[in-house]
C-alpha atoms as a PDB file:
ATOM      1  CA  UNK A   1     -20.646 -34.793 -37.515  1.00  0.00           C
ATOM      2  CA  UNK A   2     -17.319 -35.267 -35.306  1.00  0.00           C
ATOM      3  CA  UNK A   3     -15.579 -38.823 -36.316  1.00  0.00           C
ATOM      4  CA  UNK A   4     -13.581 -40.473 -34.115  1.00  0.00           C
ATOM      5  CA  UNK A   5     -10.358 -38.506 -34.794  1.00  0.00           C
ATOM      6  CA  UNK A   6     -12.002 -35.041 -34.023  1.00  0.00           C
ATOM      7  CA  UNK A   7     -13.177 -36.346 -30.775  1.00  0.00           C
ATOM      8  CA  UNK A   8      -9.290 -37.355 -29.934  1.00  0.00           C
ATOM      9  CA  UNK A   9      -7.939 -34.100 -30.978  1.00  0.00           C
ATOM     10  CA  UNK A  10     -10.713 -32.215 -28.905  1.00  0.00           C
ATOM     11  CA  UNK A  11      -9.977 -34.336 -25.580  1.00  0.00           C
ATOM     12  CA  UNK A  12      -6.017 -33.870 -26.336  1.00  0.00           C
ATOM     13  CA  UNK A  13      -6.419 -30.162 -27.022  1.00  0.00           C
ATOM     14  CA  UNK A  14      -9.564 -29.349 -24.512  1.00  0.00           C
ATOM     15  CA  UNK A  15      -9.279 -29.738 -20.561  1.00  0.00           C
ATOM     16  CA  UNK A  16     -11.805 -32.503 -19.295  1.00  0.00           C
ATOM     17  CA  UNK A  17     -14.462 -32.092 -16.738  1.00  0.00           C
ATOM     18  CA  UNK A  18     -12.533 -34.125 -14.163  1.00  0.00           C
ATOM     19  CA  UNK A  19      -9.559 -32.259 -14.957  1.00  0.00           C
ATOM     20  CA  UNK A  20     -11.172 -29.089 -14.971  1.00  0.00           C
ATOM     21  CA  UNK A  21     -12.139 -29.574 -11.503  1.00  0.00           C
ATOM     22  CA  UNK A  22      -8.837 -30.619 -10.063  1.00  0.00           C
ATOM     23  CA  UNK A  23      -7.646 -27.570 -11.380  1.00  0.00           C
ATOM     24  CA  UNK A  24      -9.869 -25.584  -9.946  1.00  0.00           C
ATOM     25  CA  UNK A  25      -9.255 -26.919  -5.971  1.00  0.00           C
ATOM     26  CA  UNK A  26      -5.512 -25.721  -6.886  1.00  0.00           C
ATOM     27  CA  UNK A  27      -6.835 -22.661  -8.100  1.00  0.00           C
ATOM     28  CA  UNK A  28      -8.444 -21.935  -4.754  1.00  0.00           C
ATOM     29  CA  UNK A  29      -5.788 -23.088  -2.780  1.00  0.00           C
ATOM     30  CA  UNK A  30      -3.299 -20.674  -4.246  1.00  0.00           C
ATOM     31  CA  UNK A  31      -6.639 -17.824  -4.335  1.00  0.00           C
ATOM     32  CA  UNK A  32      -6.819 -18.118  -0.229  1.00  0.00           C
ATOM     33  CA  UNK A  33      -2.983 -17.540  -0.130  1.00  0.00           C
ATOM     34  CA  UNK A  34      -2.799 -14.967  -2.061  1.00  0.00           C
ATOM     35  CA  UNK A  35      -5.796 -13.030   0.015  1.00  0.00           C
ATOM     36  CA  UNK A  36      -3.483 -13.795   2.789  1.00  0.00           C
ATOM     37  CA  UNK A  37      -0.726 -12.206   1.820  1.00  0.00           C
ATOM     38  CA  UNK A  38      -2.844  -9.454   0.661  1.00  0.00           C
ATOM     39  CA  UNK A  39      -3.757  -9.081   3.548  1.00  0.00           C
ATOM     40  CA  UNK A  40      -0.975  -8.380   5.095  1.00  0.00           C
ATOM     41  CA  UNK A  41       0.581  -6.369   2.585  1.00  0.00           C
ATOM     42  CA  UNK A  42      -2.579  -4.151   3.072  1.00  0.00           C
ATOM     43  CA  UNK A  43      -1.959  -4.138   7.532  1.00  0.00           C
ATOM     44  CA  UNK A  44       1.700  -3.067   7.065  1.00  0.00           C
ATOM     45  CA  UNK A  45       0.868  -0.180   4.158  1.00  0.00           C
ATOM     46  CA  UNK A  46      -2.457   1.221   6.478  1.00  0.00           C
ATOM     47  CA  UNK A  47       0.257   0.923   9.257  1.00  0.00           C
ATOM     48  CA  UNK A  48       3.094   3.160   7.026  1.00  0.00           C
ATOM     49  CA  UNK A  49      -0.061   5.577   5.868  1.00  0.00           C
ATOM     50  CA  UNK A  50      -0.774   5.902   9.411  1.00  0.00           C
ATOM     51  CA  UNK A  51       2.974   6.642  10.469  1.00  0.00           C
ATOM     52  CA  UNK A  52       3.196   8.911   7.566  1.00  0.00           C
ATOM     53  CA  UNK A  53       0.146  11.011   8.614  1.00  0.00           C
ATOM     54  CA  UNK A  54       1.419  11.286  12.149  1.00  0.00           C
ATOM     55  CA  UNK A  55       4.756  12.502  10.991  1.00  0.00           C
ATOM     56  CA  UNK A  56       2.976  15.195   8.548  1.00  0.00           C
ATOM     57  CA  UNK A  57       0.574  16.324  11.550  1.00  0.00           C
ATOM     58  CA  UNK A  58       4.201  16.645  13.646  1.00  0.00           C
ATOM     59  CA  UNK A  59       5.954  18.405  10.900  1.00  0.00           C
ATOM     60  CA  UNK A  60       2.731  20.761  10.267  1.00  0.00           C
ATOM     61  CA  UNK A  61       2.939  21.602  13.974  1.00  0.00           C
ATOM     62  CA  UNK A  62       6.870  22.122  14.345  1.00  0.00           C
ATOM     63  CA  UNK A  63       6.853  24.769  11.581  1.00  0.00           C
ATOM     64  CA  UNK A  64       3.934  26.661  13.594  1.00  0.00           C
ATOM     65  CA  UNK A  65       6.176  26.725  17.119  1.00  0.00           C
ATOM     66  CA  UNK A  66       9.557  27.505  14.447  1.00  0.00           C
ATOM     67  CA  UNK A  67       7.501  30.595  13.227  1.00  0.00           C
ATOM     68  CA  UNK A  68       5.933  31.863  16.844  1.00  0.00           C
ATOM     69  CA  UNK A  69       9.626  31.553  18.360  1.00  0.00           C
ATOM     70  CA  UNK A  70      11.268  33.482  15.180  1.00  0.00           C
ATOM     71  CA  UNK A  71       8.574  36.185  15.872  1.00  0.00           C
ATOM     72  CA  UNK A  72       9.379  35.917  19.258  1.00  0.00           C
ATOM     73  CA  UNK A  73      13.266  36.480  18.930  1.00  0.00           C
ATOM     74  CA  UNK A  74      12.987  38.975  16.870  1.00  0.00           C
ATOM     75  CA  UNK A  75      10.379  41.023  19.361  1.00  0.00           C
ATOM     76  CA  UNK A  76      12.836  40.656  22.073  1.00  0.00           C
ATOM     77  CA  UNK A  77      15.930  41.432  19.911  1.00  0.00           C
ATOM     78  CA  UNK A  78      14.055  44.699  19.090  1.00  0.00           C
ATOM     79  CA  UNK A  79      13.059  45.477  22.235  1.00  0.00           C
ATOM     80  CA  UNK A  80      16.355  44.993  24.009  1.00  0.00           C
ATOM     81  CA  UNK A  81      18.061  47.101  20.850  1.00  0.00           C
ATOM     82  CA  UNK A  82      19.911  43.939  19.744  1.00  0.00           C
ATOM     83  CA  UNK A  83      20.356  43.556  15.665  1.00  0.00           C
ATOM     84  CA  UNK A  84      19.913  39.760  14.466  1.00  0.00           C
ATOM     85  CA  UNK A  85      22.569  39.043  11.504  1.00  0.00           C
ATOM     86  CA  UNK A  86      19.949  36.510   9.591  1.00  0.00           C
END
């Protein structure tokens, strides 16, 4: 059986129902901020992955025009009798 003294020391020790549930409005408070702010961080990275991707499809297609007008150059510079120091 609890006496007296082990139901102080388990109210002390033990949150409460009422304070439990104080506790837990903070709880949700601070839960709908942080989703916020997830949120956002989650818009501005989708943003950057999108920028990225872009700049990857740009790259990709640079390199592709680089190697046609190398091929190019060195058609004509064959053709014409010119030698190309590379």
């Amino acid at each position: 059986m609890l006496t007296k003294d082990d139901k102080g020391w388990i109210t002390e020790n033990f949150v409460t129902r009422g304070e439990f549930r104080s506790d837990m409005a903070e709880i949700k408070e601070d839960l709908k901020d942080l989703k916020k702010n997830i949120n956002k961080v989650l818009n501005a990275v989708d943003k950057f992955s999108g920028k990225v991707a872009d700049l990857e499809q740009e790259n990709k297609m640079g390199a592709i025009t680089l190697r046609r007008h190398d091929v190019q150059i060195h058609e004509l510079a064959a053709a014409s009798g010119t030698a190309i120091t590379e």
